[in-house]
PDB file of N, CA and C in Angstrom:
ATOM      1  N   UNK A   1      70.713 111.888 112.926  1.00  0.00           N
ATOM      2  CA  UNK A   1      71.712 112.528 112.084  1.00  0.00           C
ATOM      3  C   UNK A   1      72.957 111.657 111.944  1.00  0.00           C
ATOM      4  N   UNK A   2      73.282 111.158 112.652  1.00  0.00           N
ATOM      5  CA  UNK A   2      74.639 110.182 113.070  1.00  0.00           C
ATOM      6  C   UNK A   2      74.451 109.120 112.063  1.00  0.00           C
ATOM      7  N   UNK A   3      73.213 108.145 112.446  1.00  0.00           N
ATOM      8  CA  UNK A   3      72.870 107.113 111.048  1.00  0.00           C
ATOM      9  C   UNK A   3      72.785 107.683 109.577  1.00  0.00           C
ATOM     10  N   UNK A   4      72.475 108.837 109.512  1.00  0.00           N
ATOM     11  CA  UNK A   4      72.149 109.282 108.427  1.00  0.00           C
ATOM     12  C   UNK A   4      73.805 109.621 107.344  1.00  0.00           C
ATOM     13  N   UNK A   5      74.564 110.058 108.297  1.00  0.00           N
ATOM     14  CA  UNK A   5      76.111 110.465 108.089  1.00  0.00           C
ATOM     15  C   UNK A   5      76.627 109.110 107.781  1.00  0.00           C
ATOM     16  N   UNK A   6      76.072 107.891 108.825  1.00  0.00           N
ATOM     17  CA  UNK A   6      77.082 106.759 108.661  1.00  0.00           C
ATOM     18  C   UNK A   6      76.659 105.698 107.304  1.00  0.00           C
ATOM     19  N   UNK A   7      75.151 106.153 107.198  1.00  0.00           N
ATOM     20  CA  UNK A   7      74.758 105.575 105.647  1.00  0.00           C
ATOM     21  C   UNK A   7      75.011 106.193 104.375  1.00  0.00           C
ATOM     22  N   UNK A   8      75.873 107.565 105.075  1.00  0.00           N
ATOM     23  CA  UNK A   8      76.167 108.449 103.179  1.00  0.00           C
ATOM     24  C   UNK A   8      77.469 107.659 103.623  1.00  0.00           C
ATOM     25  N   UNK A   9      77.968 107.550 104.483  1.00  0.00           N
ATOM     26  CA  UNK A   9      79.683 107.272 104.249  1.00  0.00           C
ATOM     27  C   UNK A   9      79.827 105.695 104.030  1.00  0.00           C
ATOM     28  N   UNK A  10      79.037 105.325 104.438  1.00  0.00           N
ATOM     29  CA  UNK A  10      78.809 103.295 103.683  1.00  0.00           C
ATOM     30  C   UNK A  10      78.810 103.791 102.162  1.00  0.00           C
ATOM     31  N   UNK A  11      77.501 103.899 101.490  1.00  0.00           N
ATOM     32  CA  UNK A  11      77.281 104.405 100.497  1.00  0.00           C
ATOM     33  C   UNK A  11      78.502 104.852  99.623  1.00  0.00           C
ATOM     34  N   UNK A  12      79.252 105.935 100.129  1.00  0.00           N
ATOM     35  CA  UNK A  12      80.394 106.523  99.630  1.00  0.00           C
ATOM     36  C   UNK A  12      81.153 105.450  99.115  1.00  0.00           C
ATOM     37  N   UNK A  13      81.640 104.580 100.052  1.00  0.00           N
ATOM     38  CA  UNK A  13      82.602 103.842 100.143  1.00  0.00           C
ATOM     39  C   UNK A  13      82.050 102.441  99.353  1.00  0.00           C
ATOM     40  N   UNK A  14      80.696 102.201  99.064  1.00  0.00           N
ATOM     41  CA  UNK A  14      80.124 101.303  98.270  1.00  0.00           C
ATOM     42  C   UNK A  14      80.605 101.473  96.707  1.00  0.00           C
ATOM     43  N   UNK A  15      80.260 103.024  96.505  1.00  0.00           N
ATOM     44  CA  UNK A  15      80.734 103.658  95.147  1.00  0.00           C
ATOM     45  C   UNK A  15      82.396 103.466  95.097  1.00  0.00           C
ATOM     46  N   UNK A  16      83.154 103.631  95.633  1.00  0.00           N
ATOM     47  CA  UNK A  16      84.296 103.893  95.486  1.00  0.00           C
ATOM     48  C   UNK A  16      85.140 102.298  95.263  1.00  0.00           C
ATOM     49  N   UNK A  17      84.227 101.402  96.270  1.00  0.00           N
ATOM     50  CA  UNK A  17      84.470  99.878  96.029  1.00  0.00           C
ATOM     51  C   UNK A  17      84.350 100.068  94.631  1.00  0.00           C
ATOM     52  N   UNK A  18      82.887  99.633  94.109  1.00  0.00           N
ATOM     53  CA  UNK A  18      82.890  99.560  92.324  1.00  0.00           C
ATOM     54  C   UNK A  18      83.504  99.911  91.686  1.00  0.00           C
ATOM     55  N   UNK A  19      83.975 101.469  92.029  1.00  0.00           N
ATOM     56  CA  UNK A  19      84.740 101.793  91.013  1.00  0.00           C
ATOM     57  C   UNK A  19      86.311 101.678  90.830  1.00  0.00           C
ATOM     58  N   UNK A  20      86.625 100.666  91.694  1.00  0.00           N
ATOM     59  CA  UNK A  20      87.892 100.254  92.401  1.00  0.00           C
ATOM     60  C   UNK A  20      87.938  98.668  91.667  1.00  0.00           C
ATOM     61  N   UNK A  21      86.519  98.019  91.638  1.00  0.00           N
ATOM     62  CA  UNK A  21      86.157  96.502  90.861  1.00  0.00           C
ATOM     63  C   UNK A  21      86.461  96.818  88.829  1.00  0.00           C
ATOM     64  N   UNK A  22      86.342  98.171  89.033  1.00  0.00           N
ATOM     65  CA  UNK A  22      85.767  98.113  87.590  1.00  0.00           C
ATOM     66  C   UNK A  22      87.250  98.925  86.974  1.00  0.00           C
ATOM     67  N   UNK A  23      87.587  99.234  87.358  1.00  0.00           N
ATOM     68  CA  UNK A  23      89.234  99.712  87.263  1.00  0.00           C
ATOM     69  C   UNK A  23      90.262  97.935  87.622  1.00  0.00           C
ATOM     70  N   UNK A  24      89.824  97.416  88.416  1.00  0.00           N
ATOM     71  CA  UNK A  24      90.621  96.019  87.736  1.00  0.00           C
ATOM     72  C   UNK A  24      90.225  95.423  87.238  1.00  0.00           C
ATOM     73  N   UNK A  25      89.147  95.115  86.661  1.00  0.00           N
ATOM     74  CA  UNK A  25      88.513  94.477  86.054  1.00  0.00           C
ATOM     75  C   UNK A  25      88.613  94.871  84.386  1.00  0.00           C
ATOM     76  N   UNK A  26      89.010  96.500  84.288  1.00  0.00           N
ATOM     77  CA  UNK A  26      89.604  96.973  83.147  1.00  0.00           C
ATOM     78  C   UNK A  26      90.956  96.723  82.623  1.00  0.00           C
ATOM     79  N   UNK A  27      91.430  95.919  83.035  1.00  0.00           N
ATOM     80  CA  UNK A  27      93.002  95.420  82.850  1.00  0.00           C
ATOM     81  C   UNK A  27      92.766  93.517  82.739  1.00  0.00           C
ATOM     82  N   UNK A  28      93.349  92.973  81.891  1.00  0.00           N
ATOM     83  CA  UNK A  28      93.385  91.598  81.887  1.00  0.00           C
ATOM     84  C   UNK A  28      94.479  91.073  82.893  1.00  0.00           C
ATOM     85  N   UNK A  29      94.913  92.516  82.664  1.00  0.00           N
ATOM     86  CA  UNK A  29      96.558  91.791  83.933  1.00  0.00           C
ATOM     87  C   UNK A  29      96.065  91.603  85.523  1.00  0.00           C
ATOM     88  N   UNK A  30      95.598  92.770  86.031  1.00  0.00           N
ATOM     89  CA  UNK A  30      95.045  93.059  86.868  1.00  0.00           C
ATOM     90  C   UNK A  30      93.830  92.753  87.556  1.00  0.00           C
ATOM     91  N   UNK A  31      92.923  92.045  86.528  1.00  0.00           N
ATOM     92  CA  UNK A  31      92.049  91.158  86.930  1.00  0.00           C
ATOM     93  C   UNK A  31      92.533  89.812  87.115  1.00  0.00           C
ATOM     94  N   UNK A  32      93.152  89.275  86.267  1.00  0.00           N
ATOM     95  CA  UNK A  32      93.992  87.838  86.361  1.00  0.00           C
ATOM     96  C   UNK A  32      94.598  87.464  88.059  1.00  0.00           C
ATOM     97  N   UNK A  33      95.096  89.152  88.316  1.00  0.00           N
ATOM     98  CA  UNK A  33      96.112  88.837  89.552  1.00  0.00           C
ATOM     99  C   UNK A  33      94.461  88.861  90.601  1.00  0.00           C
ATOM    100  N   UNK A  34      94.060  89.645  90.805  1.00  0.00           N
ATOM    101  CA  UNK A  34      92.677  89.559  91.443  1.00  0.00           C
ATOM    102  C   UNK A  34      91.995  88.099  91.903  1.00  0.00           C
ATOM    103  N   UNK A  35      91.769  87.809  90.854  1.00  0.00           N
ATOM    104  CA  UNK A  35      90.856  86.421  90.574  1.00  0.00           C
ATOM    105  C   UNK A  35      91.990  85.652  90.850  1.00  0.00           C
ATOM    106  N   UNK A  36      93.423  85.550  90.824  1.00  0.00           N
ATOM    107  CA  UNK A  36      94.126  84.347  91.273  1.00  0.00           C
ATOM    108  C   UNK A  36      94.383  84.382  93.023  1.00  0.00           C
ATOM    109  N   UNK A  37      94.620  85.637  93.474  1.00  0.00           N
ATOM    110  CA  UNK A  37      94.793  85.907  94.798  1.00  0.00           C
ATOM    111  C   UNK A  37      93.341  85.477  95.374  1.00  0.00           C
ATOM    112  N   UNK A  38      92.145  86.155  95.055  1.00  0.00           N
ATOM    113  CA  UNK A  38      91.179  85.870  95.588  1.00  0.00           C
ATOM    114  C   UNK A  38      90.689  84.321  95.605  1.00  0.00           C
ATOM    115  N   UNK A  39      91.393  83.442  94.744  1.00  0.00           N
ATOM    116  CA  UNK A  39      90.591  82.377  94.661  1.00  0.00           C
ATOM    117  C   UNK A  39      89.210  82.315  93.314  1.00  0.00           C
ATOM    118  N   UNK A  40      88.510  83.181  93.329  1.00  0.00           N
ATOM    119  CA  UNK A  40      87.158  83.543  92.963  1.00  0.00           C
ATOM    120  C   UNK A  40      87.544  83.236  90.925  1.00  0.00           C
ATOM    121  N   UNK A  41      86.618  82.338  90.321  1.00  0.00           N
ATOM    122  CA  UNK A  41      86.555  82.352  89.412  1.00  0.00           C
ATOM    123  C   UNK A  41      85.857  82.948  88.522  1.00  0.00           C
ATOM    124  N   UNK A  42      86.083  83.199  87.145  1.00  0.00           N
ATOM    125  CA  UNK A  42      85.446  84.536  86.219  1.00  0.00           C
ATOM    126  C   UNK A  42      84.388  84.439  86.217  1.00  0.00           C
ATOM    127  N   UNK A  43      83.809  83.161  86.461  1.00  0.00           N
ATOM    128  CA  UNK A  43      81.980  83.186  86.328  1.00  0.00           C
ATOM    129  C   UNK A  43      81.675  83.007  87.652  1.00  0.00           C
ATOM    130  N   UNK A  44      82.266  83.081  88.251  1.00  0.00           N
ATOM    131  CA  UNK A  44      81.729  83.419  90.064  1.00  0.00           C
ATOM    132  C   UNK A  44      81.630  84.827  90.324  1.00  0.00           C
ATOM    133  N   UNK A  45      82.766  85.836  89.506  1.00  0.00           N
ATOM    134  CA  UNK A  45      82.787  87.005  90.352  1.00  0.00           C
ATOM    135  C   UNK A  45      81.361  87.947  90.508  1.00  0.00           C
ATOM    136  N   UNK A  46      80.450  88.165  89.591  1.00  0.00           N
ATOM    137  CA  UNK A  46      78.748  88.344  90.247  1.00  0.00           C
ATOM    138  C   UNK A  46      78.332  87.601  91.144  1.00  0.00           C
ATOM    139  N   UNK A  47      78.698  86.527  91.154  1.00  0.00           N
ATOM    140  CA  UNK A  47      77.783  85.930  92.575  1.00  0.00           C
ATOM    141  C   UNK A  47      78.604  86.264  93.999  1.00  0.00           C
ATOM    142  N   UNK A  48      80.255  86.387  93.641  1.00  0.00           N
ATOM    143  CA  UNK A  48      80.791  86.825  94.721  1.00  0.00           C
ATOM    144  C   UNK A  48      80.974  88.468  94.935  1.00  0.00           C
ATOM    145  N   UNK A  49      80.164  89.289  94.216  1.00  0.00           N
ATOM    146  CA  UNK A  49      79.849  90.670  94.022  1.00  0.00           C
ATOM    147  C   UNK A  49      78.606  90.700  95.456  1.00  0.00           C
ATOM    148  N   UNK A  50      78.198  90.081  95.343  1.00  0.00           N
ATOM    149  CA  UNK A  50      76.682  89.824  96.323  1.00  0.00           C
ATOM    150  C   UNK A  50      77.129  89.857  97.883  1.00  0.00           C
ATOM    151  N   UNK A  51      77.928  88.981  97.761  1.00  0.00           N
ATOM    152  CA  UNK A  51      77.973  88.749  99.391  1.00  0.00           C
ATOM    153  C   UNK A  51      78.516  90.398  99.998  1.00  0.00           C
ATOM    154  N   UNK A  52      78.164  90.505 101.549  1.00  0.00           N
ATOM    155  CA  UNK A  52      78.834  91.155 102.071  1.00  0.00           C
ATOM    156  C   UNK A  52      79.836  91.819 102.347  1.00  0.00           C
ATOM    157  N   UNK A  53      81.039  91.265 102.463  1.00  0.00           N
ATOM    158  CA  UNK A  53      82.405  91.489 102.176  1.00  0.00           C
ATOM    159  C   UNK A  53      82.943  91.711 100.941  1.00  0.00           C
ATOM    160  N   UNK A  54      82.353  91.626  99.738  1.00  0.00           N
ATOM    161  CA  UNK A  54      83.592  91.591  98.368  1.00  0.00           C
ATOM    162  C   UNK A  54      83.898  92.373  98.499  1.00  0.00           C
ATOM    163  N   UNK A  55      83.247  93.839  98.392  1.00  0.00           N
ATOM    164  CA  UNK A  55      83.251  95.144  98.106  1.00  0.00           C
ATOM    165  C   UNK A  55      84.811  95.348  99.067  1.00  0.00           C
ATOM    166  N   UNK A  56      84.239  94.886 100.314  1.00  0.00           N
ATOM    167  CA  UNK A  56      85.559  95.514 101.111  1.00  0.00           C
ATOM    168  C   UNK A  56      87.093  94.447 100.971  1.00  0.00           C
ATOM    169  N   UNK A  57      86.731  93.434 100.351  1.00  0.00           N
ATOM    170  CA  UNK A  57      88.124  92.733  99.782  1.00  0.00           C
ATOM    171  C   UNK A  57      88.408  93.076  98.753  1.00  0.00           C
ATOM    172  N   UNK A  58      87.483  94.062  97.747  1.00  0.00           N
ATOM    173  CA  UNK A  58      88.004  94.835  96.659  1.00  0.00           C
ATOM    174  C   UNK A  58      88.977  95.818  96.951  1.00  0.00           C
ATOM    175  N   UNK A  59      88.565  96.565  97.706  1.00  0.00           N
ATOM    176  CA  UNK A  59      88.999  97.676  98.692  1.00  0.00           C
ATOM    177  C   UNK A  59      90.233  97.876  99.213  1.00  0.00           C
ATOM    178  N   UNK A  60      90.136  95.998 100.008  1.00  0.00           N
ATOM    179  CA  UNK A  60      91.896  95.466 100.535  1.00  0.00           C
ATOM    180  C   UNK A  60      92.960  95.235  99.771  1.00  0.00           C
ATOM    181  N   UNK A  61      92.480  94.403  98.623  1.00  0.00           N
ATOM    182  CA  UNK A  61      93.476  93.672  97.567  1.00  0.00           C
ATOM    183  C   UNK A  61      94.283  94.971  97.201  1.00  0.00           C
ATOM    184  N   UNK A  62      93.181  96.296  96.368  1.00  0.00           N
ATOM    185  CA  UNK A  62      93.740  97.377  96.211  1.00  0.00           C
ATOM    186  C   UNK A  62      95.085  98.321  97.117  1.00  0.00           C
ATOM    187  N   UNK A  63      94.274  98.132  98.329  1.00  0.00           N
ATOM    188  CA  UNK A  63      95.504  99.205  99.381  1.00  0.00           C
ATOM    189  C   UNK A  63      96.770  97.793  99.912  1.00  0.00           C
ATOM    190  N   UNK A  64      96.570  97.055  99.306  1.00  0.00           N
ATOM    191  CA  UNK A  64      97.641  95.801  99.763  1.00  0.00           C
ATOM    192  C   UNK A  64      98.595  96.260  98.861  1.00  0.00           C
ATOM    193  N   UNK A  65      98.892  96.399  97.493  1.00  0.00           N
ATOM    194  CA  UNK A  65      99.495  96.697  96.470  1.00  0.00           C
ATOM    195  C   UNK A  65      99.394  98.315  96.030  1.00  0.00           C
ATOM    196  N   UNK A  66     100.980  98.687  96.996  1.00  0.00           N
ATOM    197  CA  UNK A  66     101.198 100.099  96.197  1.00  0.00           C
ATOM    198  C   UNK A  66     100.818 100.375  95.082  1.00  0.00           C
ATOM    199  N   UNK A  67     101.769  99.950  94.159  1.00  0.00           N
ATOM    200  CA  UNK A  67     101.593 100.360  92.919  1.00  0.00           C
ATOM    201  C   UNK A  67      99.948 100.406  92.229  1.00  0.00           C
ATOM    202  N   UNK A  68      99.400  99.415  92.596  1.00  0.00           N
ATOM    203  CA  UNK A  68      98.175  99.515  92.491  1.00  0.00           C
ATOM    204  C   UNK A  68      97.015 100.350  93.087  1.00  0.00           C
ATOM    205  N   UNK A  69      97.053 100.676  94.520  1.00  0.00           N
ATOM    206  CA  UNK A  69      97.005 102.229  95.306  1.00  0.00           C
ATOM    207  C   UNK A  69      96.915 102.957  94.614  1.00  0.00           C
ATOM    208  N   UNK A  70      98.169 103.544  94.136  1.00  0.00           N
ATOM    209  CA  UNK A  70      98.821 105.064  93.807  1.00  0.00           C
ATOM    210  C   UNK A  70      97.393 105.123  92.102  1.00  0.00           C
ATOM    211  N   UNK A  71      97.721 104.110  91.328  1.00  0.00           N
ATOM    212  CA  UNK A  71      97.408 104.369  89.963  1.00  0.00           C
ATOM    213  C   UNK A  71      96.034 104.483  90.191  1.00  0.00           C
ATOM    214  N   UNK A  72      95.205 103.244  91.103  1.00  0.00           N
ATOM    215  CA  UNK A  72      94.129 103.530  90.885  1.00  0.00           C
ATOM    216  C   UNK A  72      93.532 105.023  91.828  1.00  0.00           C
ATOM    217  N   UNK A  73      94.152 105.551  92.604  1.00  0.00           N
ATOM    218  CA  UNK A  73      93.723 106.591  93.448  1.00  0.00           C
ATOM    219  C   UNK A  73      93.814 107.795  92.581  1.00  0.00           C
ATOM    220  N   UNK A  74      94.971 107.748  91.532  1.00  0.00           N
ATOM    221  CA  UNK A  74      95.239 108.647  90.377  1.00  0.00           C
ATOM    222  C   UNK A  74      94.110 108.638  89.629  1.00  0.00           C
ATOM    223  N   UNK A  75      93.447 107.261  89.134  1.00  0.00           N
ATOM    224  CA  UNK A  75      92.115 107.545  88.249  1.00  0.00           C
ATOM    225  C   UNK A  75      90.849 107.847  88.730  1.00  0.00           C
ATOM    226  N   UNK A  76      90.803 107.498  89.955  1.00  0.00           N
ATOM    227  CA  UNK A  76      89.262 107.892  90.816  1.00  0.00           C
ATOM    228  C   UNK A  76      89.772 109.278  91.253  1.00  0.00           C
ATOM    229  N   UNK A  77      91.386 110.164  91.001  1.00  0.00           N
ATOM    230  CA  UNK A  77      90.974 111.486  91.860  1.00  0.00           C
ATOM    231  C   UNK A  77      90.917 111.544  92.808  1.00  0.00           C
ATOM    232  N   UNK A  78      91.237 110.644  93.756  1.00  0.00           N
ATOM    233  CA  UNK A  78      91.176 109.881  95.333  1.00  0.00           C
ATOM    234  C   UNK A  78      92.184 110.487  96.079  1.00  0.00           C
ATOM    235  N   UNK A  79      92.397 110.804  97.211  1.00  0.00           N
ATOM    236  CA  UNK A  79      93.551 110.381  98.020  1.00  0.00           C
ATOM    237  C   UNK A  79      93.845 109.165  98.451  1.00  0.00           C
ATOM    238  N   UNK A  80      94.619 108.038  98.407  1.00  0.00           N
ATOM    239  CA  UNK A  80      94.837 106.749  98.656  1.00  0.00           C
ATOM    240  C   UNK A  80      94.318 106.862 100.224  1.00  0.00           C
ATOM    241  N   UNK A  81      95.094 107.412 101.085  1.00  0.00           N
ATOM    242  CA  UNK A  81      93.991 107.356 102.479  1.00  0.00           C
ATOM    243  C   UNK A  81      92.491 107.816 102.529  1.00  0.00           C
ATOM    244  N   UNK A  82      91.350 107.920 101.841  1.00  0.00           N
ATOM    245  CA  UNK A  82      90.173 107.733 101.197  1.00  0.00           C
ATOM    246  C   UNK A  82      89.752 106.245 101.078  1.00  0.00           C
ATOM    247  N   UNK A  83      90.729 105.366 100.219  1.00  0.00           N
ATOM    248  CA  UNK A  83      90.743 103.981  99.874  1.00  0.00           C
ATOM    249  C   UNK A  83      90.653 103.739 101.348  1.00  0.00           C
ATOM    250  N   UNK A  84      91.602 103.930 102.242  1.00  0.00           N
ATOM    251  CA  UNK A  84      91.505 102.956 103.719  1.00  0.00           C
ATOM    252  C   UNK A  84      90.660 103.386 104.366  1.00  0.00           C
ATOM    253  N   UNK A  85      90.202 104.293 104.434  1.00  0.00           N
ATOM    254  CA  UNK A  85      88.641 105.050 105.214  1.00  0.00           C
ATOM    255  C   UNK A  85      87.544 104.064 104.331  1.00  0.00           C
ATOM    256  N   UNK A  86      87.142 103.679 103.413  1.00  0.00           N
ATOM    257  CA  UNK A  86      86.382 103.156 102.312  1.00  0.00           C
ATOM    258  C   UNK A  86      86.725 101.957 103.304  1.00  0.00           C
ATOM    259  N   UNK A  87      87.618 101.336 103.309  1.00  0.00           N
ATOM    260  CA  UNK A  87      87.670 100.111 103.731  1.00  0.00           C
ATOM    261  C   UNK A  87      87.390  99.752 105.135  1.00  0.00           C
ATOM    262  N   UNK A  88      87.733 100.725 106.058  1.00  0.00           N
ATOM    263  CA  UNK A  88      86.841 100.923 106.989  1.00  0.00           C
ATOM    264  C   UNK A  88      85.846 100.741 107.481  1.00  0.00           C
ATOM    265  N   UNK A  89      85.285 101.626 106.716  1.00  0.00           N
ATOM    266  CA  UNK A  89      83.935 102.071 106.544  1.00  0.00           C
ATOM    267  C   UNK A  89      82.820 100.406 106.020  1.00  0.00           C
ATOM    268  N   UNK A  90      83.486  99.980 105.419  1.00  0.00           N
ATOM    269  CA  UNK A  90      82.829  98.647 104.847  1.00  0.00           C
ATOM    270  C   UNK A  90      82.926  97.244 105.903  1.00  0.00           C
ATOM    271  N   UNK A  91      84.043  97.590 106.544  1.00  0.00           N
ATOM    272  CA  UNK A  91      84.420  96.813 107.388  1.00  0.00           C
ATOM    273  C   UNK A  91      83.104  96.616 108.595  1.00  0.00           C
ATOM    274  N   UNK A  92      82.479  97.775 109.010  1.00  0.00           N
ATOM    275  CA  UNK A  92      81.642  98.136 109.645  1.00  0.00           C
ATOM    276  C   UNK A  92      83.080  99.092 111.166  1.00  0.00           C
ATOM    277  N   UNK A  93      83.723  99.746 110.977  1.00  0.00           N
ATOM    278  CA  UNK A  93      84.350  99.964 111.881  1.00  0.00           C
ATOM    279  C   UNK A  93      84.332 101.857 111.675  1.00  0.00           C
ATOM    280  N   UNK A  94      84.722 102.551 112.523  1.00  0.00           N
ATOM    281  CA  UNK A  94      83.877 103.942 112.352  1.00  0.00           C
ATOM    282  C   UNK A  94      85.888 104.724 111.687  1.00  0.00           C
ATOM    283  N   UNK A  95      85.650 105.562 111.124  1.00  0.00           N
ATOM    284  CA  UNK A  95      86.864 106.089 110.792  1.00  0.00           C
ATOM    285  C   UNK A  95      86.791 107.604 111.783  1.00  0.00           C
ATOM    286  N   UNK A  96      88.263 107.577 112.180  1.00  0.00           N
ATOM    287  CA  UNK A  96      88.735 108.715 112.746  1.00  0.00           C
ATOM    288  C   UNK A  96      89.905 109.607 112.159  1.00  0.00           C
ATOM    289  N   UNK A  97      89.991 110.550 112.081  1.00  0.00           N
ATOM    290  CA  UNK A  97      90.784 111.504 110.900  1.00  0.00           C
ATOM    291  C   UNK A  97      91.992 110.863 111.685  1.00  0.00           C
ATOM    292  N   UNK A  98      93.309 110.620 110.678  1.00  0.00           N
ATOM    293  CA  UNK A  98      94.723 110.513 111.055  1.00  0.00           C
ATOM    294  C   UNK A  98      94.919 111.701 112.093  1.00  0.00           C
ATOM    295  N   UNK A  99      95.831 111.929 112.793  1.00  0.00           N
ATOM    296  CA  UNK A  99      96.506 112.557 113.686  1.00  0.00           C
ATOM    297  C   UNK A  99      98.040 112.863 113.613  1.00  0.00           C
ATOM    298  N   UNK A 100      98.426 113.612 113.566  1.00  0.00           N
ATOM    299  CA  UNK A 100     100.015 113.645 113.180  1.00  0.00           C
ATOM    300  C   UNK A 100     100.880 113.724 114.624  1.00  0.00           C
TER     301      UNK A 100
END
């Protein structure tokens, strides 16, 4: 049951990557800043879609930049702490609910 929980919440957080790639990737501005921070060039970014980690440096770049946070958490319907559980979660590291 435990693996089964920890492969919907990979999964989860797989979806939420993409749709985190495809929300900057919908902006010329926002992809520009992407692809210059990352290094990664426009005809690389499928091959650097593949590896292991993008997903969760999609993930980072995002919760690195408020402003970018807030808007994209506004269009996925998200809570921005969702985004850092996602990233977590990709990281391979287990998430534990905040605590106040």
């Amino acid at each position: 049951m435990v693996k089964a929980m920890a492969k919907a919440q990979h999964e989860e957080a797989e979806s939420l990557a993409i749709q985190a790639l495809s929300f900057i990737a919908g902006d010329p501005e926002r992809l520009g800043r992407f692809l210059a921070v990352t290094g990664i060039g426009p005809e690389r970014i499928r091959a650097a879609a593949r590896e292991p980690n993008f997903l969760a440096g999609v993930l980072d770049h995002i919760a690195g930049d408020e402003r970018l946070l807030v808007a994209f958490a506004a269009e996925a319907a998200t809570d921005p702490h969702t985004i850092a559980r996602a990233v977590a979660v990709l990281n391979g590291r287990s998430w534990e609910r905040d605590t106040p």
